[in-house]
C-alpha atoms as a PDB file:
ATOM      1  CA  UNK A   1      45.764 357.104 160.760  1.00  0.00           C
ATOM      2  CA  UNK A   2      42.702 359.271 159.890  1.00  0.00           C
ATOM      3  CA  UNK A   3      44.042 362.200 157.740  1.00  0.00           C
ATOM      4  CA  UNK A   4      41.718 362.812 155.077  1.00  0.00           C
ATOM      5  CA  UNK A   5      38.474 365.587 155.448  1.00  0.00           C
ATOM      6  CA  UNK A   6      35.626 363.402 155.199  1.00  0.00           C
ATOM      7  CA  UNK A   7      37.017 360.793 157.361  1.00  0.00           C
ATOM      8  CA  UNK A   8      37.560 363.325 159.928  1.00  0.00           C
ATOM      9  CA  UNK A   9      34.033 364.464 159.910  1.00  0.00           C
ATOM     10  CA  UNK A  10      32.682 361.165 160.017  1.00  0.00           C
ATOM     11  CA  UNK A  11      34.466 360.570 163.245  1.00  0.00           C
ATOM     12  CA  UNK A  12      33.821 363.579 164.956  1.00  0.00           C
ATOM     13  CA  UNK A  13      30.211 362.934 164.232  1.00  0.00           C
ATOM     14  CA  UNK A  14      30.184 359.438 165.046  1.00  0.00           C
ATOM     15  CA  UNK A  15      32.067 360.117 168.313  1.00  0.00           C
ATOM     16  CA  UNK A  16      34.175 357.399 167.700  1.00  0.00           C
ATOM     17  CA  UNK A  17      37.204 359.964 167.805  1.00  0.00           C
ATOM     18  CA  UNK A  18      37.560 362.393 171.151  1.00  0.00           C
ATOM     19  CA  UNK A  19      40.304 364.988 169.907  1.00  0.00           C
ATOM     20  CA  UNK A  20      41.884 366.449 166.860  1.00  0.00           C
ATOM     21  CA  UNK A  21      44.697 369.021 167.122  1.00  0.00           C
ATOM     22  CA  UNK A  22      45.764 370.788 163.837  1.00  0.00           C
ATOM     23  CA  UNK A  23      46.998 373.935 162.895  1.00  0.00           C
ATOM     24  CA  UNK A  24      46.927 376.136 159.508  1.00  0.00           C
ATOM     25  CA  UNK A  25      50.375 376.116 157.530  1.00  0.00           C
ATOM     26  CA  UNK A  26      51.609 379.317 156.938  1.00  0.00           C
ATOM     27  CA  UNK A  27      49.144 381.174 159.245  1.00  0.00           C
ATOM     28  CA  UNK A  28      50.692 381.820 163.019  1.00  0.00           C
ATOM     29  CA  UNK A  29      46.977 382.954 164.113  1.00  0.00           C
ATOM     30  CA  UNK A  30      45.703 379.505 164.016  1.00  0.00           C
ATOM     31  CA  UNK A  31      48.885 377.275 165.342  1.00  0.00           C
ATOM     32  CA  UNK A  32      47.307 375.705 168.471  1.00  0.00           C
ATOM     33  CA  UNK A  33      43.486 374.508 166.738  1.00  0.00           C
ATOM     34  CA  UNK A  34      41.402 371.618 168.353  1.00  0.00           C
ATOM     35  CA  UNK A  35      38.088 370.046 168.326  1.00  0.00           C
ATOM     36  CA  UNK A  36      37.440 367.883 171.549  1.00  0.00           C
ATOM     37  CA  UNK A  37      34.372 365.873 170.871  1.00  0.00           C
ATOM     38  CA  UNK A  38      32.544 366.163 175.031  1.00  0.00           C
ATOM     39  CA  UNK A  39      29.577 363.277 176.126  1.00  0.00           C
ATOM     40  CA  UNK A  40      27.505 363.817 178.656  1.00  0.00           C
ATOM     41  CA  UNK A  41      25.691 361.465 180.466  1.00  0.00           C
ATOM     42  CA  UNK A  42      22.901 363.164 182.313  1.00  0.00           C
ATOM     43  CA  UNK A  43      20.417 362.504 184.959  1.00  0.00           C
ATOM     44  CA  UNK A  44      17.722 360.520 183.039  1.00  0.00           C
ATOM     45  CA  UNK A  45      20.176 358.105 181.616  1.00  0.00           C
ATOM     46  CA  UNK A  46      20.308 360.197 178.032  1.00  0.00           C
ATOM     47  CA  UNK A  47      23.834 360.585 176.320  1.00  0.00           C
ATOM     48  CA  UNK A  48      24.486 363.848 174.474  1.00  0.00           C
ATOM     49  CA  UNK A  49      27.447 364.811 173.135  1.00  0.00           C
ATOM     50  CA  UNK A  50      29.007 368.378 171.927  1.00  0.00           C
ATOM     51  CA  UNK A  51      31.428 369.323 169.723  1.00  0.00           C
ATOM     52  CA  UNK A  52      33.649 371.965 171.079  1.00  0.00           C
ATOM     53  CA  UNK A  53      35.999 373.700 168.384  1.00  0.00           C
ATOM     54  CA  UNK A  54      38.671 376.183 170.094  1.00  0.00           C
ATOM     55  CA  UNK A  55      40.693 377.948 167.441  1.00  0.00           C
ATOM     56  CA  UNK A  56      42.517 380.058 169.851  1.00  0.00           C
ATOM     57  CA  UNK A  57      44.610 379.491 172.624  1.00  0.00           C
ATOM     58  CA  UNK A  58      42.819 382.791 175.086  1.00  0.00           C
ATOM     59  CA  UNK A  59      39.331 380.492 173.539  1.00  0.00           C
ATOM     60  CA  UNK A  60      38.410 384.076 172.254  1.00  0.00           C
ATOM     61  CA  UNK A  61      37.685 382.078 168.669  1.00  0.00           C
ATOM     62  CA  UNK A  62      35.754 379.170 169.944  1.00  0.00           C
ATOM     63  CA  UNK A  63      32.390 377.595 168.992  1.00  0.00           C
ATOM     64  CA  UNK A  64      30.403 374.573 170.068  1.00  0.00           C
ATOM     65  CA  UNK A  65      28.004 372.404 168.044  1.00  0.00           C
ATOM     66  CA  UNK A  66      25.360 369.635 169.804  1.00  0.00           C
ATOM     67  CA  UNK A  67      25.830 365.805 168.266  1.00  0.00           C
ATOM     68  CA  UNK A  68      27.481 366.531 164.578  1.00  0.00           C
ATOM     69  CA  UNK A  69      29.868 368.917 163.316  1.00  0.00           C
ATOM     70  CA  UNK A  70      28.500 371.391 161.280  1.00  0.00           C
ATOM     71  CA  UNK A  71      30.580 372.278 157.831  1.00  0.00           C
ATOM     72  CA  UNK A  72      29.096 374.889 156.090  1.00  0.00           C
ATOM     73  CA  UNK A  73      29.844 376.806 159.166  1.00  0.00           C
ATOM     74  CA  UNK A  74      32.890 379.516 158.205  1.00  0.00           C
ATOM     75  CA  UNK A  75      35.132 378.891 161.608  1.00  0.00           C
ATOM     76  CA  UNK A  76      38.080 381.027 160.291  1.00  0.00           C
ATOM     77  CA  UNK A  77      38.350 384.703 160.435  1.00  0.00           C
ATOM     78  CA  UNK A  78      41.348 385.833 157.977  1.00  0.00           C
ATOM     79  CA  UNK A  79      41.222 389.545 157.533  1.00  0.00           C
ATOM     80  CA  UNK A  80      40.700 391.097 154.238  1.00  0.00           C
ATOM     81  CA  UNK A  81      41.205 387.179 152.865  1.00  0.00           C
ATOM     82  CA  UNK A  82      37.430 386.332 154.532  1.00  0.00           C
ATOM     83  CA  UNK A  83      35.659 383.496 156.249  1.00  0.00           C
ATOM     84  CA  UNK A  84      36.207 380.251 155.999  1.00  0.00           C
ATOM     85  CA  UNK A  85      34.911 376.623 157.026  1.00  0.00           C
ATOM     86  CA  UNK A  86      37.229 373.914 158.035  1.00  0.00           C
ATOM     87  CA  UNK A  87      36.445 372.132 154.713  1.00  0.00           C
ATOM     88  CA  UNK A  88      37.857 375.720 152.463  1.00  0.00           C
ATOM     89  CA  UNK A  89      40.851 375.201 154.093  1.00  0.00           C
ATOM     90  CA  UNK A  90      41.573 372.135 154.491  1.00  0.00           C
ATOM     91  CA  UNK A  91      44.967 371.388 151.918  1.00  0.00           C
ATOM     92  CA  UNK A  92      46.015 373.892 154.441  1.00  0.00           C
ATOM     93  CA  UNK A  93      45.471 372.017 157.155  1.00  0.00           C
ATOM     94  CA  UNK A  94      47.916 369.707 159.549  1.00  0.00           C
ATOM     95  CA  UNK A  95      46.833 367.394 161.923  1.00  0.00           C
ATOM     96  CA  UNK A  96      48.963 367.317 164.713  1.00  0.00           C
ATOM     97  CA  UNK A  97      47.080 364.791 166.730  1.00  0.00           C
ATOM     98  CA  UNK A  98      44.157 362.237 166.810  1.00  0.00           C
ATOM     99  CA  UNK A  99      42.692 360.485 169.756  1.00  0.00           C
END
């Protein structure tokens, strides 16, 4: 099972992976996290696929990237702590679920 960062990325940006689910440890905020990776086949036969990352469960905290995920961007909002990408965080991170 895919656990570790850079494998993670590697599948969300080769689309070879369709869902993660993860939450932050120790941070109720961010309990329900996932990135659903979305193609979309249109009219003139092109694929494109987008990267939807929903940190909230009312989607208030949700962003969307097209074709590869995009790391330096600082997802997580934590107060007087800062901002923070996936990749910052990440030894705080627990994968719940991988499809």
């Amino acid at each position: 099972m895919i656990k570790d960062y850079n494998e993670i990325i590697e599948a969300l940006n080769s689309h070879s992976i369709n869902l993660v689910k993860f939450r932050v440890k120790d941070y109720a905020h961010y309990r329900n996290c996932k990135i659903t990776v979305k193609k979309d086949e249109l009219l003139n036969g092109n694929v494109i696929y987008w990267i939807d990352v929903n940190l909230s469960d009312d989607g208030s905290e949700r962003v969307g990237f097209y074709d590869t995920f995009k790391e330096g961007f600082k997802l997580f909002r934590m107060g007087r702590k800062g901002s923070f990408t996936l990749k910052q965080l990440w030894d705080r991170i627990e994968i719940v679920e991988i499809n």
